[in-house]
N, C-alpha and C. Protein backbone atom coordinates (compact mmCIF):
# COMPACT_ATOMS: atom_id res chain seq x y z
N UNK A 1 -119.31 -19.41 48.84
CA UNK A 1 -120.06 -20.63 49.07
C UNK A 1 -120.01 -21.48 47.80
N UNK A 2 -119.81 -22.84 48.00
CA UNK A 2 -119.82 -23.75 46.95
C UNK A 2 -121.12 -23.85 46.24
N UNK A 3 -121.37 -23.89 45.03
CA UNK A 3 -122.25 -24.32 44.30
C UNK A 3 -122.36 -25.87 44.39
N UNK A 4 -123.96 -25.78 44.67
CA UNK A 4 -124.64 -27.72 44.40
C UNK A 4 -124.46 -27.64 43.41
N UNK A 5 -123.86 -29.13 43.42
CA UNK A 5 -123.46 -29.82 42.40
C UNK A 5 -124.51 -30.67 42.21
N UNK A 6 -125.26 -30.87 40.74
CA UNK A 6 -126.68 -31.84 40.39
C UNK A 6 -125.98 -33.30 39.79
N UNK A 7 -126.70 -34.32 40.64
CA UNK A 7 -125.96 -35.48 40.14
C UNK A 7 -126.54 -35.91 38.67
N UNK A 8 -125.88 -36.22 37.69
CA UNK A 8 -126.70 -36.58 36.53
C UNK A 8 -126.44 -38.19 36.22
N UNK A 9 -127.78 -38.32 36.01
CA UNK A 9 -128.10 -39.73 35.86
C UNK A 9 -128.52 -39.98 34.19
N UNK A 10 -127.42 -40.98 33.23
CA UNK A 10 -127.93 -41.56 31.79
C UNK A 10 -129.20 -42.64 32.38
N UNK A 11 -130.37 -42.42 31.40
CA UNK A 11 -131.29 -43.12 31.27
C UNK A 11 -131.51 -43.64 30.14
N UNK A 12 -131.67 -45.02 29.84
CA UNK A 12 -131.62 -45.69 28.33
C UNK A 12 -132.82 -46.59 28.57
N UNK A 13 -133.98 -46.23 27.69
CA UNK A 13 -134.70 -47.37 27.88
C UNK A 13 -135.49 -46.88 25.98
N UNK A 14 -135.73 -48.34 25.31
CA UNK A 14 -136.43 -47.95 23.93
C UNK A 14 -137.89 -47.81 23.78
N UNK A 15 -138.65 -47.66 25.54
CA UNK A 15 -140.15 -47.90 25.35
C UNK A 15 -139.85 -46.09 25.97
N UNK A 16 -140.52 -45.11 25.25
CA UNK A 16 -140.47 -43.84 25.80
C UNK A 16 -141.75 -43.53 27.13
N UNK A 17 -142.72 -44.73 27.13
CA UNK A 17 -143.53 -44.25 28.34
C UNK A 17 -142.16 -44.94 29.60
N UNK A 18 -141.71 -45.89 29.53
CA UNK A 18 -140.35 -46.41 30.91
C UNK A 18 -139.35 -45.37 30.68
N UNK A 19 -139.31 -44.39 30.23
CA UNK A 19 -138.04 -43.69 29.89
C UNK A 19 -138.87 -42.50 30.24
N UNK A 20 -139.49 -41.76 29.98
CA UNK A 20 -140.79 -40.33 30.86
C UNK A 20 -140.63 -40.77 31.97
N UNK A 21 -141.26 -42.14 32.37
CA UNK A 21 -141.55 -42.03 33.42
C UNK A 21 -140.17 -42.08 35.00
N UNK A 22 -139.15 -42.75 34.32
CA UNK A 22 -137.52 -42.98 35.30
C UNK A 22 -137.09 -41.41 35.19
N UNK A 23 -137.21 -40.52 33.81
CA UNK A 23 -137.22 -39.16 33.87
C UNK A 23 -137.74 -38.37 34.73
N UNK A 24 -139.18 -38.41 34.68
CA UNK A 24 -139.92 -37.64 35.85
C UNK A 24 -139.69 -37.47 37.09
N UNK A 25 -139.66 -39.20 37.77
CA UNK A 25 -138.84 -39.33 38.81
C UNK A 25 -137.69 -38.96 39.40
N UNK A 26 -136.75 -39.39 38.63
CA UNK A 26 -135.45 -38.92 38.72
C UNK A 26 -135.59 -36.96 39.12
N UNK A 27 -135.92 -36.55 38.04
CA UNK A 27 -136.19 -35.33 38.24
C UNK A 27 -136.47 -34.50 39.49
N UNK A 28 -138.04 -35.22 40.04
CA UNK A 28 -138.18 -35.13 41.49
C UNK A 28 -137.90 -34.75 42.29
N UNK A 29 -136.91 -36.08 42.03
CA UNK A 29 -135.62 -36.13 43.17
C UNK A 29 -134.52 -35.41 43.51
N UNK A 30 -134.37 -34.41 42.28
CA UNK A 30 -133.05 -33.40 42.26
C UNK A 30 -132.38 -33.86 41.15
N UNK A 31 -132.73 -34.60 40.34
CA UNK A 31 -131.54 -35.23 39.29
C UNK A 31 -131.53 -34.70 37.94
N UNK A 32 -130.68 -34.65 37.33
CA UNK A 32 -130.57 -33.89 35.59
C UNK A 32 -130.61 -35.60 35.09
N UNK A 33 -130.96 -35.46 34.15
CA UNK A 33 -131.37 -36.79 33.23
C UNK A 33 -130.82 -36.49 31.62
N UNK A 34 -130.54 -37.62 31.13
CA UNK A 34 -130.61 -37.35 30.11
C UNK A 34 -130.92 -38.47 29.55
N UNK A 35 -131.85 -38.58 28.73
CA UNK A 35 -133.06 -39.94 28.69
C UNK A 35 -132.15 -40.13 26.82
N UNK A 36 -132.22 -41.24 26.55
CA UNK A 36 -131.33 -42.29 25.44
C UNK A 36 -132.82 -43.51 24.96
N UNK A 37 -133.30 -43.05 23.53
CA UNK A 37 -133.87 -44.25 23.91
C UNK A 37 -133.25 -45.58 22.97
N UNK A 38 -131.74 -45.00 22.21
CA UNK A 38 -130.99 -46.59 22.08
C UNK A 38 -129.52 -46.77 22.51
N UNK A 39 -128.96 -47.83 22.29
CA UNK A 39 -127.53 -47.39 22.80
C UNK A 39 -126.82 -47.02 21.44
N UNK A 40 -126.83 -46.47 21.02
CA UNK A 40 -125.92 -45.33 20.05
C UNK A 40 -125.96 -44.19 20.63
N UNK A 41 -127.08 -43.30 20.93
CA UNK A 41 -127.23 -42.68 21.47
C UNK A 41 -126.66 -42.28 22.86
N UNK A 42 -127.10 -43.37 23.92
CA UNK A 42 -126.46 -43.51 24.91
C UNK A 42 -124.69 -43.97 24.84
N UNK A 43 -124.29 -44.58 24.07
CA UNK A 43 -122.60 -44.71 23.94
C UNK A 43 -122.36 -42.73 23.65
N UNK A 44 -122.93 -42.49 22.96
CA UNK A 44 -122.54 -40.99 22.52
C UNK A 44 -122.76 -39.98 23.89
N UNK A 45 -123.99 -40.35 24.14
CA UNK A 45 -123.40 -39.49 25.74
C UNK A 45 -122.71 -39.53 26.73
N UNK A 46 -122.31 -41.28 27.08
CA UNK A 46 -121.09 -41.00 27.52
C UNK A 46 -120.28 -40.84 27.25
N UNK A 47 -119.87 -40.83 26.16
CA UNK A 47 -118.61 -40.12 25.71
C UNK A 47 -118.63 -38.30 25.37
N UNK A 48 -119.78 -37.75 25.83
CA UNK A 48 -119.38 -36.76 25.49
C UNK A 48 -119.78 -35.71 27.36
N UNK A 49 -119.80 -36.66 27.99
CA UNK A 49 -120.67 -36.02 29.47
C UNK A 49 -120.27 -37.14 30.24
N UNK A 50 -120.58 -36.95 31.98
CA UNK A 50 -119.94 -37.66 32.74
C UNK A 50 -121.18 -37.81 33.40
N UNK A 51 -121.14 -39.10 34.05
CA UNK A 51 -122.70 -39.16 34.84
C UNK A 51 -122.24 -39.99 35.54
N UNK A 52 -123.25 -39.27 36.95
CA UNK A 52 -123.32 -40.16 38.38
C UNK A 52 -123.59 -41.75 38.74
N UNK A 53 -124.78 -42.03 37.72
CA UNK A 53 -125.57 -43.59 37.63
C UNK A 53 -125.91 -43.67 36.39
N UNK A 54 -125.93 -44.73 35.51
CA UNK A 54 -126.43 -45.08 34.31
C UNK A 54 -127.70 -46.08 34.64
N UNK A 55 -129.29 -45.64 34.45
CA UNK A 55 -129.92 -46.30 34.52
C UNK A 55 -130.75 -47.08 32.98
N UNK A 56 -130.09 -48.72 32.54
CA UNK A 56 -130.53 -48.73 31.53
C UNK A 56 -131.15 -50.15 31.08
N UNK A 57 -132.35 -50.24 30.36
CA UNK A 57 -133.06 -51.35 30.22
C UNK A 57 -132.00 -52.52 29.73
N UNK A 58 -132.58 -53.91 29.93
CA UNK A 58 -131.31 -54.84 29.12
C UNK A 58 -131.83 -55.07 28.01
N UNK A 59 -133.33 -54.94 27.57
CA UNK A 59 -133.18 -55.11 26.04
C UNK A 59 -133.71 -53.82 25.47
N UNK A 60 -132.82 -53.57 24.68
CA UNK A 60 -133.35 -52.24 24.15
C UNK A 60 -132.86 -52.37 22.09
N UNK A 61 -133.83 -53.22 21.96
CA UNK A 61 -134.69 -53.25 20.50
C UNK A 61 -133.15 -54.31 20.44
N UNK A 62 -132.58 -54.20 19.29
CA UNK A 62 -131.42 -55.06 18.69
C UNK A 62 -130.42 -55.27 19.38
N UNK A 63 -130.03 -54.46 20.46
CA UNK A 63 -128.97 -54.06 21.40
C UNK A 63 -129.54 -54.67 22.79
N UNK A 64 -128.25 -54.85 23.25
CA UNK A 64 -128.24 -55.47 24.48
C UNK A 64 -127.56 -54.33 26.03
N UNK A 65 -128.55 -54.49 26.73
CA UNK A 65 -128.33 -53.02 27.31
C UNK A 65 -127.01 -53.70 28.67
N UNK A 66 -126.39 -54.97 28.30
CA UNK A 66 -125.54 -55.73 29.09
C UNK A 66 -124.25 -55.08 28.22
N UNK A 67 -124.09 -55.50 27.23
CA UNK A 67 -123.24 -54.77 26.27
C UNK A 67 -123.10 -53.85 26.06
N UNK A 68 -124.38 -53.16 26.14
CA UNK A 68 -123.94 -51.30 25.96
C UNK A 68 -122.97 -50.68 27.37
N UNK A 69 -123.54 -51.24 28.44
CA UNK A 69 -123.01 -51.42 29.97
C UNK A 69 -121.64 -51.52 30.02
N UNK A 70 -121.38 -52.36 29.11
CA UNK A 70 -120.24 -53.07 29.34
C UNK A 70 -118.45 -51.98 28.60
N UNK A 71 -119.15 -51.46 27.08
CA UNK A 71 -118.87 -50.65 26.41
C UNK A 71 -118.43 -49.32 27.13
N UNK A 72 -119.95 -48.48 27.82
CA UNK A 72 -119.69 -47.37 28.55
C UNK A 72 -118.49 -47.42 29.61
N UNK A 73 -118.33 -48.83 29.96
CA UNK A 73 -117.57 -49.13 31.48
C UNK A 73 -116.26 -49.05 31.19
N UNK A 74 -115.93 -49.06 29.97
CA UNK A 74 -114.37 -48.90 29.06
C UNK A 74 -113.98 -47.44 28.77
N UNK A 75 -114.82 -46.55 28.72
CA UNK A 75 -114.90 -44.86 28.80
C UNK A 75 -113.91 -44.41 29.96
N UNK A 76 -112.81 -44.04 29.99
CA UNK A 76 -112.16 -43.47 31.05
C UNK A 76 -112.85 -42.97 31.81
N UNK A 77 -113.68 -41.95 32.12
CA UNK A 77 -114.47 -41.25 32.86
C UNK A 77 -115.90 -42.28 33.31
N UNK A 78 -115.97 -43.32 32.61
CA UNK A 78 -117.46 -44.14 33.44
C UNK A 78 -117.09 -45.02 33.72
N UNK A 79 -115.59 -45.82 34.28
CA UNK A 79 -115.30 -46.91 34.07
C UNK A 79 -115.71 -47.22 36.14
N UNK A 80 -116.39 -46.15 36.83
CA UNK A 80 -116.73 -46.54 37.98
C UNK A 80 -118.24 -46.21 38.32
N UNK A 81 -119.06 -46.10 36.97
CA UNK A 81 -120.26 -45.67 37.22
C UNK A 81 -120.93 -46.37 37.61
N UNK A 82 -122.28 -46.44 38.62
CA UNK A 82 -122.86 -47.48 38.85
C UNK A 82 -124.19 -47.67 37.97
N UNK A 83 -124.39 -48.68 37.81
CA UNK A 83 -125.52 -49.34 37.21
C UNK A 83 -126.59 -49.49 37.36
N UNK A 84 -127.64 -49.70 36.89
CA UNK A 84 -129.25 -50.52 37.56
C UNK A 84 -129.59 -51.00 36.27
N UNK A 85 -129.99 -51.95 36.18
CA UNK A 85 -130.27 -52.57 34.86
C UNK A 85 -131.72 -52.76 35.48
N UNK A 86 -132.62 -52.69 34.10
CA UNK A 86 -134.03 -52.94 34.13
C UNK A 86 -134.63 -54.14 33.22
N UNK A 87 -135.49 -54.90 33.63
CA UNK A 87 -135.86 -55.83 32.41
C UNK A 87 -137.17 -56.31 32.61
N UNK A 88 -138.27 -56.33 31.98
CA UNK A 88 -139.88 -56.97 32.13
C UNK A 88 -139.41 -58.20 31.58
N UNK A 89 -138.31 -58.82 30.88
CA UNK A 89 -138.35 -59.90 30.26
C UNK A 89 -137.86 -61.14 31.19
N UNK A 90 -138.25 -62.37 31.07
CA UNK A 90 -138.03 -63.62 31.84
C UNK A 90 -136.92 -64.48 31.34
N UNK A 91 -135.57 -63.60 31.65
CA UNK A 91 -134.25 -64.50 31.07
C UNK A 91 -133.34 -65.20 32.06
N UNK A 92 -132.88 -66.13 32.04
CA UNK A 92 -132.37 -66.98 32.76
C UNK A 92 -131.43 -66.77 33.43
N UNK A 93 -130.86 -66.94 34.44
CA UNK A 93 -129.62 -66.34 35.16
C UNK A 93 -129.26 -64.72 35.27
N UNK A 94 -130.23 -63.79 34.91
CA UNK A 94 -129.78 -62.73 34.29
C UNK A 94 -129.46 -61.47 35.92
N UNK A 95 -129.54 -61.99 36.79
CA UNK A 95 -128.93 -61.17 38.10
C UNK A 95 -127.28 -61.33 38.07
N UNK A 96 -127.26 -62.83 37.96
CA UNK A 96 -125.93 -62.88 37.50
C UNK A 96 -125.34 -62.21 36.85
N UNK A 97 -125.71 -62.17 35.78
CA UNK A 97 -124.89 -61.73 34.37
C UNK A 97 -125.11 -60.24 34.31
N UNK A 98 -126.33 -59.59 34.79
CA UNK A 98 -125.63 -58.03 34.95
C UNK A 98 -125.02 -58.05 36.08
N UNK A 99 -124.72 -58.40 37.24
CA UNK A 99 -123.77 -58.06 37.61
C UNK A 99 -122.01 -58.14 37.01
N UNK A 100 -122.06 -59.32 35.92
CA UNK A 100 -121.17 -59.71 35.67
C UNK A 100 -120.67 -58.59 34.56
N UNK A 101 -121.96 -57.78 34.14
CA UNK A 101 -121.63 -56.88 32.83
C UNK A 101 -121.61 -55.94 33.56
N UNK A 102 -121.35 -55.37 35.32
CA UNK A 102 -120.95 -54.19 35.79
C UNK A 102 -122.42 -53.66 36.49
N UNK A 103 -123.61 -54.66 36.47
CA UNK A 103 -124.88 -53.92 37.40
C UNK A 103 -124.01 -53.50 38.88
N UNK A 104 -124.97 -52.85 39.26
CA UNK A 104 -124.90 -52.90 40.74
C UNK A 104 -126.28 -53.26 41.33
N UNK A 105 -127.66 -53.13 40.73
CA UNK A 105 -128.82 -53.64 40.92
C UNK A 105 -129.36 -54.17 39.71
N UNK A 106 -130.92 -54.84 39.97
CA UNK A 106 -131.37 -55.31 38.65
C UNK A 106 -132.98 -55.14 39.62
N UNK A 107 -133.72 -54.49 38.76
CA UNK A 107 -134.62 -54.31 38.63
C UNK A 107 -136.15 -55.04 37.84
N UNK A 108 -136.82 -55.22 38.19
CA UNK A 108 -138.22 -56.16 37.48
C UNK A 108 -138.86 -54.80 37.00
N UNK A 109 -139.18 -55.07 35.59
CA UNK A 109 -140.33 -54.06 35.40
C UNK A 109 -141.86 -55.09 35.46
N UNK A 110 -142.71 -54.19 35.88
CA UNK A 110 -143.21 -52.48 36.17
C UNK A 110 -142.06 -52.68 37.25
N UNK A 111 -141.57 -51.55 37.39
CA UNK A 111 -140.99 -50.71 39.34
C UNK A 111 -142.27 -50.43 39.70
N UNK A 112 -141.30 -50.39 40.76
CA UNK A 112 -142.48 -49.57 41.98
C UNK A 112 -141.27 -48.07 42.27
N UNK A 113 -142.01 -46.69 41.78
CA UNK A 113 -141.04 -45.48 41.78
C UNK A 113 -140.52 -45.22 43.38
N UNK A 114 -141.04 -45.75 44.36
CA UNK A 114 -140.26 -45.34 45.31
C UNK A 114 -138.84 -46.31 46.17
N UNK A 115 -138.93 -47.78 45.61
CA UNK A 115 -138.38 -48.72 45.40
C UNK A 115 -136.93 -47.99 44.69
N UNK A 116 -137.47 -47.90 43.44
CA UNK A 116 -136.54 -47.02 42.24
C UNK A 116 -135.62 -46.05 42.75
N UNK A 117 -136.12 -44.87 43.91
CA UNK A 117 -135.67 -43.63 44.51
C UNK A 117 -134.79 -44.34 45.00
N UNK A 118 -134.87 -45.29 45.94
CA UNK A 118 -134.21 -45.84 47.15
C UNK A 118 -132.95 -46.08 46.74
N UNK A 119 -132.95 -47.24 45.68
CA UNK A 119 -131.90 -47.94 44.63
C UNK A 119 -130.79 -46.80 44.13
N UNK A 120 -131.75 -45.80 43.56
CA UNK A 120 -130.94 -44.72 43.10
C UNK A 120 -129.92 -44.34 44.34
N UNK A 121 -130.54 -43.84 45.19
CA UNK A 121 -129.60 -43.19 45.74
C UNK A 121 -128.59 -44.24 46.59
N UNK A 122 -128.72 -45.28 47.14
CA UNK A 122 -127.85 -46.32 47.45
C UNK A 122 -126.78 -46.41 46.38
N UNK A 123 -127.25 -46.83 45.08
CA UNK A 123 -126.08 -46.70 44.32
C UNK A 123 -125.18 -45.69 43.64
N UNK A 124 -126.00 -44.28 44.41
CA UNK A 124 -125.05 -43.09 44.06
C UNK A 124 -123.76 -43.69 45.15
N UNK A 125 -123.50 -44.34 46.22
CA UNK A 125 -122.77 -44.26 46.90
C UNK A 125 -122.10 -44.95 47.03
N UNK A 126 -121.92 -45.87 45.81
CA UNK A 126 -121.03 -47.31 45.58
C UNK A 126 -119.85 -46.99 45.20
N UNK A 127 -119.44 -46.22 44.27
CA UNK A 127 -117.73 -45.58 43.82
C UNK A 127 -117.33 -45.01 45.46
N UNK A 128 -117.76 -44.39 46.05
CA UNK A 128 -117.56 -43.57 47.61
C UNK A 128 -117.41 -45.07 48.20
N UNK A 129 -117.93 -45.89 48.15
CA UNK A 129 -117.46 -47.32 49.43
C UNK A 129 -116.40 -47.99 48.73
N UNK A 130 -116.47 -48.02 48.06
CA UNK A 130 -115.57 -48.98 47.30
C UNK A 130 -113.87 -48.38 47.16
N UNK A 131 -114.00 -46.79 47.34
CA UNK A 131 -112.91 -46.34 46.91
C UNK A 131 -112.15 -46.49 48.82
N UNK A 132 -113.59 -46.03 49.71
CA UNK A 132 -112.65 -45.94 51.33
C UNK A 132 -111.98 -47.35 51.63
N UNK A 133 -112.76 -48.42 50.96
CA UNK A 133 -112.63 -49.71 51.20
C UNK A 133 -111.75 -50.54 50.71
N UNK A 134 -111.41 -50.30 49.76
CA UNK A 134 -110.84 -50.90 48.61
C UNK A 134 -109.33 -50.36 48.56
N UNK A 135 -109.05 -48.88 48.21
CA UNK A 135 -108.09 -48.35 48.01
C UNK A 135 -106.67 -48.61 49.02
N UNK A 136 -107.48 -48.48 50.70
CA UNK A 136 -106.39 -48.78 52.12
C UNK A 136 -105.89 -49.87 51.97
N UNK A 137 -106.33 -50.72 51.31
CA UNK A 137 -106.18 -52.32 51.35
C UNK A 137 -105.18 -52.50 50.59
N UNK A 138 -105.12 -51.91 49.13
CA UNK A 138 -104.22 -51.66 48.17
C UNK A 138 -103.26 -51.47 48.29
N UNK A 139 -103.03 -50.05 49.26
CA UNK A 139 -101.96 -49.34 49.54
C UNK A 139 -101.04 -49.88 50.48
N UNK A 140 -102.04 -50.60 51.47
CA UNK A 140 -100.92 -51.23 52.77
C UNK A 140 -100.27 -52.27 52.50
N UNK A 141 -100.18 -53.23 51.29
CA UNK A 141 -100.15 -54.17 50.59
C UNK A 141 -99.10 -53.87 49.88
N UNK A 142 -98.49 -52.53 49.49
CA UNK A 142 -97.17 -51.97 48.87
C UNK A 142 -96.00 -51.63 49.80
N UNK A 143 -96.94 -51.50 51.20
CA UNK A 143 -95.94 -50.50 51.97
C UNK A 143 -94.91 -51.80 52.66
């Protein structure tokens, strides 16, 4: 019999009560975490581990959690990870622009944690649509 496989989710946030608490949750849920609270840190884990979803604030102290996003997404191994970007802050266009830095959601802080669950697991399943969807299209296009 196959062994479950635990999806692991990077968490980057620089306030450690938003970073416990996406931990806890996550946890919950079945998930291994590994909580980052800057992006040095977080660049270093992805490069040294592979993860299912990167969930990470957009400002995190000097660093820009659009850029750190953007960085990880150049990693051979995360260059299809999905995203959720988080932000309490009131910046202009900024749905746009994480998507443009590789979100797949964007989030308002406070969350609401069951909101959060939902998101999560929808965007565990974005590399899986994209690849049935995307790939046939590719291929018939050569033949």
């Amino acid at each position: 019999m196959d062994k479950m496989y635990t999806k692991k989710v990077l968490v980057i946030d620089d306030e450690q009560t938003v970073l416990n608490e996406l931990c806890d949750m996550l946890g919950k849920n079945g998930f291994e975490t590994t909580p980052c609270l800057s992006a040095d840190d977080a660049l270093q884990a992805a490069l040294d581990d592979t993860f299912d979803l990167i969930i990470s604030d957009i400002n995190l102290g000097m660093e820009s959690g659009l850029e750190l996003c953007q960085k990880i997404h150049r990693i051979d191994t995360c260059h299809e990870t999905p995203v959720i970007f988080l932000s309490g802050a009131q910046i202009p266009d900024i749905i746009r622009r994480s998507h443009v830095a590789g979100g797949t959601y964007y989030v308002r802080k406070p969350f609401d944690p069951s909101v959060m669950a939902e998101l999560v697991d929808k965007a565990m399943w974005m590399p899986h649509i994209l690849h049935a969807h995307i790939t046939p299209r590719q291929t018939a296009e050569f033949v």
